[in-house]
C-alpha atoms as a PDB file:
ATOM      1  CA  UNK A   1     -55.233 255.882  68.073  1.00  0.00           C
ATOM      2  CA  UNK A   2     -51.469 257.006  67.694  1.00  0.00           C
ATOM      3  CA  UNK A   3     -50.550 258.859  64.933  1.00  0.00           C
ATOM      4  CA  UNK A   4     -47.224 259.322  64.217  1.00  0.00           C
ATOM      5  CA  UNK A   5     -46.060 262.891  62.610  1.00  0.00           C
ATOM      6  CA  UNK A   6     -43.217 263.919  60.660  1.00  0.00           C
ATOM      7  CA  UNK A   7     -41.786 267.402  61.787  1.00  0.00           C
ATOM      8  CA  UNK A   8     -41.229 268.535  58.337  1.00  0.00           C
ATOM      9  CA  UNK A   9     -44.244 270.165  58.848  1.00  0.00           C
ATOM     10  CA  UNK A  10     -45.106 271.116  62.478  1.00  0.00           C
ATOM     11  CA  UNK A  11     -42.007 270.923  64.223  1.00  0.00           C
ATOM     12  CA  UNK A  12     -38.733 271.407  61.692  1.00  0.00           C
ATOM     13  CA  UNK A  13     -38.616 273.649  64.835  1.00  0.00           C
ATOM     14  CA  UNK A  14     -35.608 271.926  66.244  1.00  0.00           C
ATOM     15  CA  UNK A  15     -34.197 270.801  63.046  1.00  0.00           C
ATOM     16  CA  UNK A  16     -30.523 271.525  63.266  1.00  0.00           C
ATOM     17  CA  UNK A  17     -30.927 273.741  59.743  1.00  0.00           C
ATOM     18  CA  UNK A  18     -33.194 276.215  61.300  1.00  0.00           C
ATOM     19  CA  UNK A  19     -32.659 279.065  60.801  1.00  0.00           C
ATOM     20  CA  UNK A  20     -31.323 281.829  63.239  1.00  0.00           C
ATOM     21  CA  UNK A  21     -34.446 283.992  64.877  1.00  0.00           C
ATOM     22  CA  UNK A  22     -34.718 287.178  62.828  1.00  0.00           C
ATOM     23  CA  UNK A  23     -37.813 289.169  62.932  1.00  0.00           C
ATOM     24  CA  UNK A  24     -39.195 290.494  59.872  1.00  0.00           C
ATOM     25  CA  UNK A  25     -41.156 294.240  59.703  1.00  0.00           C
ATOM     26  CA  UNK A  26     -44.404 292.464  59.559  1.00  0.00           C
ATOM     27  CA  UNK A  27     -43.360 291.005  62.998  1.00  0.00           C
ATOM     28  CA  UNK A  28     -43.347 293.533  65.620  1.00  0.00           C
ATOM     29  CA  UNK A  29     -40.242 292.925  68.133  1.00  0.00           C
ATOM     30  CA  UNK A  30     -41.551 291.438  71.297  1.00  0.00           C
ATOM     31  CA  UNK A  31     -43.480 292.285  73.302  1.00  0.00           C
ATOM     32  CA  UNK A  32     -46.527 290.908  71.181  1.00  0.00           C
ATOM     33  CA  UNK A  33     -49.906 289.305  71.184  1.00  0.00           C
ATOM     34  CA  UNK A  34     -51.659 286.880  68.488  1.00  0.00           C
ATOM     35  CA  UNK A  35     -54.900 285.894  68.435  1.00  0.00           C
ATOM     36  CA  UNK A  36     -56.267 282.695  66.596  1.00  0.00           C
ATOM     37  CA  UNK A  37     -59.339 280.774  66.087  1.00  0.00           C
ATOM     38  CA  UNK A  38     -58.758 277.436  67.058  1.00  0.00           C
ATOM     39  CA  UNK A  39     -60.588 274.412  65.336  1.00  0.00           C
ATOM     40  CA  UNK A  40     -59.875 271.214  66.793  1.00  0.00           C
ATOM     41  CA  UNK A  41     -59.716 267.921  64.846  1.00  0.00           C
ATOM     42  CA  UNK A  42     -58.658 266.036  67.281  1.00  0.00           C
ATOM     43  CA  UNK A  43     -60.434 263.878  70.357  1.00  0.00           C
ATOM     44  CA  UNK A  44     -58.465 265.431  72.864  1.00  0.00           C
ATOM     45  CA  UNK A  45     -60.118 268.788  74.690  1.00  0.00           C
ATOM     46  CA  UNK A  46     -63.141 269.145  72.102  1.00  0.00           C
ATOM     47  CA  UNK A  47     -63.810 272.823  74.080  1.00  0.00           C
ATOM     48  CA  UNK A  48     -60.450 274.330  72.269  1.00  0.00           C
ATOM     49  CA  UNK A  49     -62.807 275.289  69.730  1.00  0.00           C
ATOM     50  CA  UNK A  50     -62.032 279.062  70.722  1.00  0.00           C
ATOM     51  CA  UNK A  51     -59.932 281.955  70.154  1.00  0.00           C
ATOM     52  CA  UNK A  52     -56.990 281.436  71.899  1.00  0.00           C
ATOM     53  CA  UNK A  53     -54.716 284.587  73.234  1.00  0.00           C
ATOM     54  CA  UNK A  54     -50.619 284.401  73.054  1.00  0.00           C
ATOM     55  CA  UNK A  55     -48.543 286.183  74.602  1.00  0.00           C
ATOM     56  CA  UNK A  56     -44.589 286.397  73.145  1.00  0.00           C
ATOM     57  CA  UNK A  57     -42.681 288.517  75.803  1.00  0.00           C
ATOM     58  CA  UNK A  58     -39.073 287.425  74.414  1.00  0.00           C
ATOM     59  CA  UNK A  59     -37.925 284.634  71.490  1.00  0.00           C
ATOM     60  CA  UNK A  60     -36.279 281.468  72.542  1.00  0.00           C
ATOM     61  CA  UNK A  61     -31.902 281.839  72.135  1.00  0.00           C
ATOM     62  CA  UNK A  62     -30.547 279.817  69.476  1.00  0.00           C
ATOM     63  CA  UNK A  63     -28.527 277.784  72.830  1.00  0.00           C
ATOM     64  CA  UNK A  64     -32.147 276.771  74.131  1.00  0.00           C
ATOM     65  CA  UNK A  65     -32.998 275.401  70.835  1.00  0.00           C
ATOM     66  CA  UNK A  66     -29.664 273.188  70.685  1.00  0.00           C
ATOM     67  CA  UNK A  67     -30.366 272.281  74.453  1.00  0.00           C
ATOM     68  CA  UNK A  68     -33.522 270.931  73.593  1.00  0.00           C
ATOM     69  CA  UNK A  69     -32.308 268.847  70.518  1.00  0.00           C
ATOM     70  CA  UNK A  70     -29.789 267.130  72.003  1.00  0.00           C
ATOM     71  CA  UNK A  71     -31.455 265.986  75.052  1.00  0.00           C
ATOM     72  CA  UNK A  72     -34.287 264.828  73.439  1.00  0.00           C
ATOM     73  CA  UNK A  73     -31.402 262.831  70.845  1.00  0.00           C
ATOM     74  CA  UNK A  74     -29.213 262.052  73.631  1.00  0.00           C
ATOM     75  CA  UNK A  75     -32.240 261.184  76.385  1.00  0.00           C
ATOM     76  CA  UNK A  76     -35.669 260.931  75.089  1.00  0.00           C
ATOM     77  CA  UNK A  77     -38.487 262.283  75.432  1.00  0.00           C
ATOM     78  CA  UNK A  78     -38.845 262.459  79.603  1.00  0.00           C
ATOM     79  CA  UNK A  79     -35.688 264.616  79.576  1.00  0.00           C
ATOM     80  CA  UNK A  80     -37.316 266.936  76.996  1.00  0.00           C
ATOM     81  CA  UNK A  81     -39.784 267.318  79.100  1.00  0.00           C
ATOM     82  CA  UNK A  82     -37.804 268.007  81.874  1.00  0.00           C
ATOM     83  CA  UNK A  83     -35.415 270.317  80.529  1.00  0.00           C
ATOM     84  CA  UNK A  84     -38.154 272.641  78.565  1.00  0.00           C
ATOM     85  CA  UNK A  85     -39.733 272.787  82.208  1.00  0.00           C
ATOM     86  CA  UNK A  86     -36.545 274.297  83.194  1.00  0.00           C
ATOM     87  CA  UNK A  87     -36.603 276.892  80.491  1.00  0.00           C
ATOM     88  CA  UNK A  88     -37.280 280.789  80.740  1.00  0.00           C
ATOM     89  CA  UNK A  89     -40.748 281.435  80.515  1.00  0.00           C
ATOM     90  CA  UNK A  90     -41.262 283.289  77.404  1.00  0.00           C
ATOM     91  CA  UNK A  91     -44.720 284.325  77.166  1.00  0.00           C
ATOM     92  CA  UNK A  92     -48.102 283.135  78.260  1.00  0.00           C
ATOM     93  CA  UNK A  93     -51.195 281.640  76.125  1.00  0.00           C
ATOM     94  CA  UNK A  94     -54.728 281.146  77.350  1.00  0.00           C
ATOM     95  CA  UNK A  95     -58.546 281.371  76.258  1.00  0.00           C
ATOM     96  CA  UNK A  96     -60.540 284.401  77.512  1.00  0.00           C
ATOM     97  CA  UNK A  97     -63.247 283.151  76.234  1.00  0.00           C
ATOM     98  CA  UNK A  98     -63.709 280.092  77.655  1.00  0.00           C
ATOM     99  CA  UNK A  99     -67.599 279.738  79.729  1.00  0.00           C
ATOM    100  CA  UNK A 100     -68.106 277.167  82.132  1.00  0.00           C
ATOM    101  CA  UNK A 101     -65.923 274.994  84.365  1.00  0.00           C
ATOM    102  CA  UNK A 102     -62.610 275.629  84.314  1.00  0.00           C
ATOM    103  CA  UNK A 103     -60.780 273.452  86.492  1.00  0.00           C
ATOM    104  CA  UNK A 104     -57.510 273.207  84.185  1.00  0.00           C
ATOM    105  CA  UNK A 105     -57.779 276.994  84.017  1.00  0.00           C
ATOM    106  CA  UNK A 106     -57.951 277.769  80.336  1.00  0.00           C
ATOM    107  CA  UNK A 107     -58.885 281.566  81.097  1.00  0.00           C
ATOM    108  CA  UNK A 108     -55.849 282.235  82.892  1.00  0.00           C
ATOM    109  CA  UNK A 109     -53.723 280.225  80.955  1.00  0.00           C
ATOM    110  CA  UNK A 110     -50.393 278.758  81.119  1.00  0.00           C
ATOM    111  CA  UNK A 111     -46.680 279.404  80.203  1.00  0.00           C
ATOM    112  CA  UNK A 112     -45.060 278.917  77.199  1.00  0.00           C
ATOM    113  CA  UNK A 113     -41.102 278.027  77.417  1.00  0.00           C
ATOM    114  CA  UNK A 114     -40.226 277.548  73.549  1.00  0.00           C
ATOM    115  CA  UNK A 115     -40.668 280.538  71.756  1.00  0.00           C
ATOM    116  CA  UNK A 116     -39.300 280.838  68.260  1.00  0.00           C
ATOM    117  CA  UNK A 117     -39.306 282.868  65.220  1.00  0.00           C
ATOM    118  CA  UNK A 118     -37.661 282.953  61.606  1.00  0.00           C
ATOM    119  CA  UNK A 119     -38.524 284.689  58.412  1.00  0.00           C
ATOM    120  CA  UNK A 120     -39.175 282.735  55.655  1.00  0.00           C
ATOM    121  CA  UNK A 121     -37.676 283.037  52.212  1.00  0.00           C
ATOM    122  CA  UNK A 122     -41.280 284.623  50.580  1.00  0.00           C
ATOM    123  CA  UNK A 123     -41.180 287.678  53.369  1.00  0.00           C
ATOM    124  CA  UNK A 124     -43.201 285.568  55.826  1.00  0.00           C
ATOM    125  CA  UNK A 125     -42.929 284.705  59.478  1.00  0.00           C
ATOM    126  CA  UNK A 126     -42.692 281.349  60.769  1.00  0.00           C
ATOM    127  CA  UNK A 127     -43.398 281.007  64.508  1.00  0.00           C
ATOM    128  CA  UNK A 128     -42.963 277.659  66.779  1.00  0.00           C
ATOM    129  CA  UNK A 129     -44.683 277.676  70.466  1.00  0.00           C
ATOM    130  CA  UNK A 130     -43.787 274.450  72.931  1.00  0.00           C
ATOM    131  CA  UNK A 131     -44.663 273.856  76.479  1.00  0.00           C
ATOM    132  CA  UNK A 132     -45.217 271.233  78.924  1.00  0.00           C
ATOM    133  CA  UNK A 133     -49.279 271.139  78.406  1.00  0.00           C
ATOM    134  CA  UNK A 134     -51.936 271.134  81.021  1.00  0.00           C
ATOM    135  CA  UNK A 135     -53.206 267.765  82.578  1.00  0.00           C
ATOM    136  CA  UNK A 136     -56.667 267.628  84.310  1.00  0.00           C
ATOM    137  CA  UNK A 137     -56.477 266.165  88.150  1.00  0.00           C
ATOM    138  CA  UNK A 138     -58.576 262.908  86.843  1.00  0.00           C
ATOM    139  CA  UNK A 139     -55.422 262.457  84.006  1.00  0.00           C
ATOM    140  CA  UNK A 140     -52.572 263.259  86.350  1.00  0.00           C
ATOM    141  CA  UNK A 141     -54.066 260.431  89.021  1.00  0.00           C
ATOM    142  CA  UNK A 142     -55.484 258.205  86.872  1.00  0.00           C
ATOM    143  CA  UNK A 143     -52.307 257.985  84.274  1.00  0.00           C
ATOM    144  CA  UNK A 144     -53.740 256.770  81.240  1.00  0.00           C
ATOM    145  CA  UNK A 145     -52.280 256.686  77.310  1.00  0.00           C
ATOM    146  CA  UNK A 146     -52.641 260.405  77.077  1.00  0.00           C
ATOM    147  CA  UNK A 147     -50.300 261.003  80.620  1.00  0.00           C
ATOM    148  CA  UNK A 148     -47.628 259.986  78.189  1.00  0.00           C
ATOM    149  CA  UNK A 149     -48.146 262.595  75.505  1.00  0.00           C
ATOM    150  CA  UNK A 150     -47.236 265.457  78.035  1.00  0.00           C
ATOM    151  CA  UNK A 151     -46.198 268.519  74.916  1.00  0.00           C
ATOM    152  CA  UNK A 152     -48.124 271.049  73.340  1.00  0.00           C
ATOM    153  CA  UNK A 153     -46.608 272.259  70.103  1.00  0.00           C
ATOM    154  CA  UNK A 154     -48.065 274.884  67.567  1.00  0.00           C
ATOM    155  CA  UNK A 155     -46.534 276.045  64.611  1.00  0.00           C
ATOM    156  CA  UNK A 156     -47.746 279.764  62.823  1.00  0.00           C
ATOM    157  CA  UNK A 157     -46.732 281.198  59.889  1.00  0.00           C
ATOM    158  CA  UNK A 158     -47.649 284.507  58.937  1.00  0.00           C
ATOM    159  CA  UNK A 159     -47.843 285.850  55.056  1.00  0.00           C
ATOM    160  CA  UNK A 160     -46.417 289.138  54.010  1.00  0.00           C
ATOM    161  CA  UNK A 161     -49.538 290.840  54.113  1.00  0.00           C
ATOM    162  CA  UNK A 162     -52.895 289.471  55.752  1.00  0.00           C
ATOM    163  CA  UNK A 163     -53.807 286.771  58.217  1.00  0.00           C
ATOM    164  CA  UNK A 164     -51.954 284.246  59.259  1.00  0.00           C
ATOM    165  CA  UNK A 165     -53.001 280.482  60.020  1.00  0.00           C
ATOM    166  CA  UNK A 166     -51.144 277.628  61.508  1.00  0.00           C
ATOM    167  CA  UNK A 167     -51.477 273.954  63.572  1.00  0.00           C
ATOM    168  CA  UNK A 168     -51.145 273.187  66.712  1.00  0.00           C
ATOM    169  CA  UNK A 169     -50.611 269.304  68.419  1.00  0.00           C
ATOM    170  CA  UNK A 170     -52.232 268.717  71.394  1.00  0.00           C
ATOM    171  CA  UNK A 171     -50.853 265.959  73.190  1.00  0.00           C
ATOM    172  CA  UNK A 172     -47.676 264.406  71.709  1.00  0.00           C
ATOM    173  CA  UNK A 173     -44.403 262.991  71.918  1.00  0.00           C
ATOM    174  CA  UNK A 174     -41.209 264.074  70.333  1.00  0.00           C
ATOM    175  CA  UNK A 175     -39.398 261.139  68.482  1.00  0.00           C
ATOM    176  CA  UNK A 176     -36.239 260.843  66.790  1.00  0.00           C
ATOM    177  CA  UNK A 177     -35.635 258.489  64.008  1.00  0.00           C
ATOM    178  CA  UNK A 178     -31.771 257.358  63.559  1.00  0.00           C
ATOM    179  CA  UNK A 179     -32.037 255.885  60.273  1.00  0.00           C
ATOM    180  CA  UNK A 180     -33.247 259.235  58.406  1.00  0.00           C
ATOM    181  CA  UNK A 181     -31.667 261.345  61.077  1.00  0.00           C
ATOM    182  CA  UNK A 182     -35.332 263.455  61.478  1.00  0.00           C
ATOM    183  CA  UNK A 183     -37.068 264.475  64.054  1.00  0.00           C
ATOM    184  CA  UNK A 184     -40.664 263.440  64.239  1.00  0.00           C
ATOM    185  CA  UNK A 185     -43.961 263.823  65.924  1.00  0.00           C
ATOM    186  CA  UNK A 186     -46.216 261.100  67.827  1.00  0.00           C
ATOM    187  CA  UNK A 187     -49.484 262.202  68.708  1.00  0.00           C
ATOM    188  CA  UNK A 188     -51.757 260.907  71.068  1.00  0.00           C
ATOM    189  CA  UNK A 189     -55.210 261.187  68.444  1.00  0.00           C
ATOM    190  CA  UNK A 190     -55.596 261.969  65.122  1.00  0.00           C
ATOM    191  CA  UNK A 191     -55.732 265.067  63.708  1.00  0.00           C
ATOM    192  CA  UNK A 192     -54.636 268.132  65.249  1.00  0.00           C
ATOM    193  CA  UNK A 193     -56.236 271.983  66.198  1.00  0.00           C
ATOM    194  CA  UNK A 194     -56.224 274.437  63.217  1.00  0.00           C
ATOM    195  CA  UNK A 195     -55.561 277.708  63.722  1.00  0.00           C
ATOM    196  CA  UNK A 196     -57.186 280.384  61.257  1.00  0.00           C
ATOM    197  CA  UNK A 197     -57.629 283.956  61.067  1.00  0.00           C
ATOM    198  CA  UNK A 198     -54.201 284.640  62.755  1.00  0.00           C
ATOM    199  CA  UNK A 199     -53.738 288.483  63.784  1.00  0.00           C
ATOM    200  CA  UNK A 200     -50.325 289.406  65.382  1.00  0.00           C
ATOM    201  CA  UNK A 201     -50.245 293.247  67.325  1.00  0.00           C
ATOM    202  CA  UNK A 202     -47.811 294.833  69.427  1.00  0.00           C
ATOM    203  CA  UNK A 203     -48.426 294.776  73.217  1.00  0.00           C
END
């Protein structure tokens, strides 16, 4: 089942009124690692059920972010995916936990390319995370629904003091919708991957 989003609240990340990155003294400066528990909702990869490591080595420039909006406005959402393959590679996440087969390599992980961070009117962070996500051999040769749901996005936000907690989407689209000029969501399943007990440390 498709399930369309609105990016009000996952992805306001490449709303136009974003804020510039500015990092709060809760937020170290990057370098930095957070740690999450993920709990997934969705039918996509039931094993994320784990804590998942992620590594920030630099925050996305307020030109990427502009980049990426109009290209996906301008293009869709194949040349989104093609030009956030192009970008730097910010930081790394992956799940050093993970037992068993690995053949999409979960404990090593895999780059991130959108990286971006804004403090939030209460003293909070807000934190965005998009990459291209991994695709197991079977999907990539067999193409079916989920092939076209190639993005991983995950938004964090962490409170003044305490533990942070966030979502992440697994496999989705990016949409635009000209009549209310928003950006939007489409995700392969329903549901999406919470993430609780968010810690953020210096690397």
């Amino acid at each position: 089942m498709r399930v369309r989003v609105p990016l009000a609240a996952a992805l306001v990340v490449l709303s136009a009124t974003a804020l510039m990155p500015t990092v709060a003294a809760q937020i170290p400066q990057p370098p930095i690692v957070l740690r999450a528990f993920a709990v997934n909702m969705t039918n996509v990869a039931p094993g994320l059920n784990n804590v998942f490591e992620i590594t920030v080595n630099n925050w996305s420039t307020a030109a990427l972010r502009q980049r990426l909006i109009t290209t996906m406005v301008d293009k869709g959402n194949d040349a989104l995916v093609d030009e956030m393959r192009k970008a730097p590679v910010n930081g790394r996440i992956r799940i050093p936990g993970w037992t068993g087969p690995d053949p999409q390599n979960y404990r090593l992980g895999w780059d991130l390319r959108y990286t971006w961070h804004e403090a939030l009117p209460d003293g909070g962070d807000r934190i965005v995370i998009g990459t291209d996500r991994l695709m197991s051999m079977w999907e990539i040769t067999n193409r079916p629904r989920s092939y076209d749901y190639p993005l991983m996005f995950m938004e964090i936000h962490m409170p003044k003091t305490g533990k942070g907690e966030g979502r992440m989407a697994v496999a989705t689209q990016v949409t635009f919708d000209k009549k209310t000029n928003t950006i939007g969501l489409e995700q392969y399943s329903a549901g999406a991957v919470r993430l609780n007990e968010i810690t953020v440390e210096k690397k």
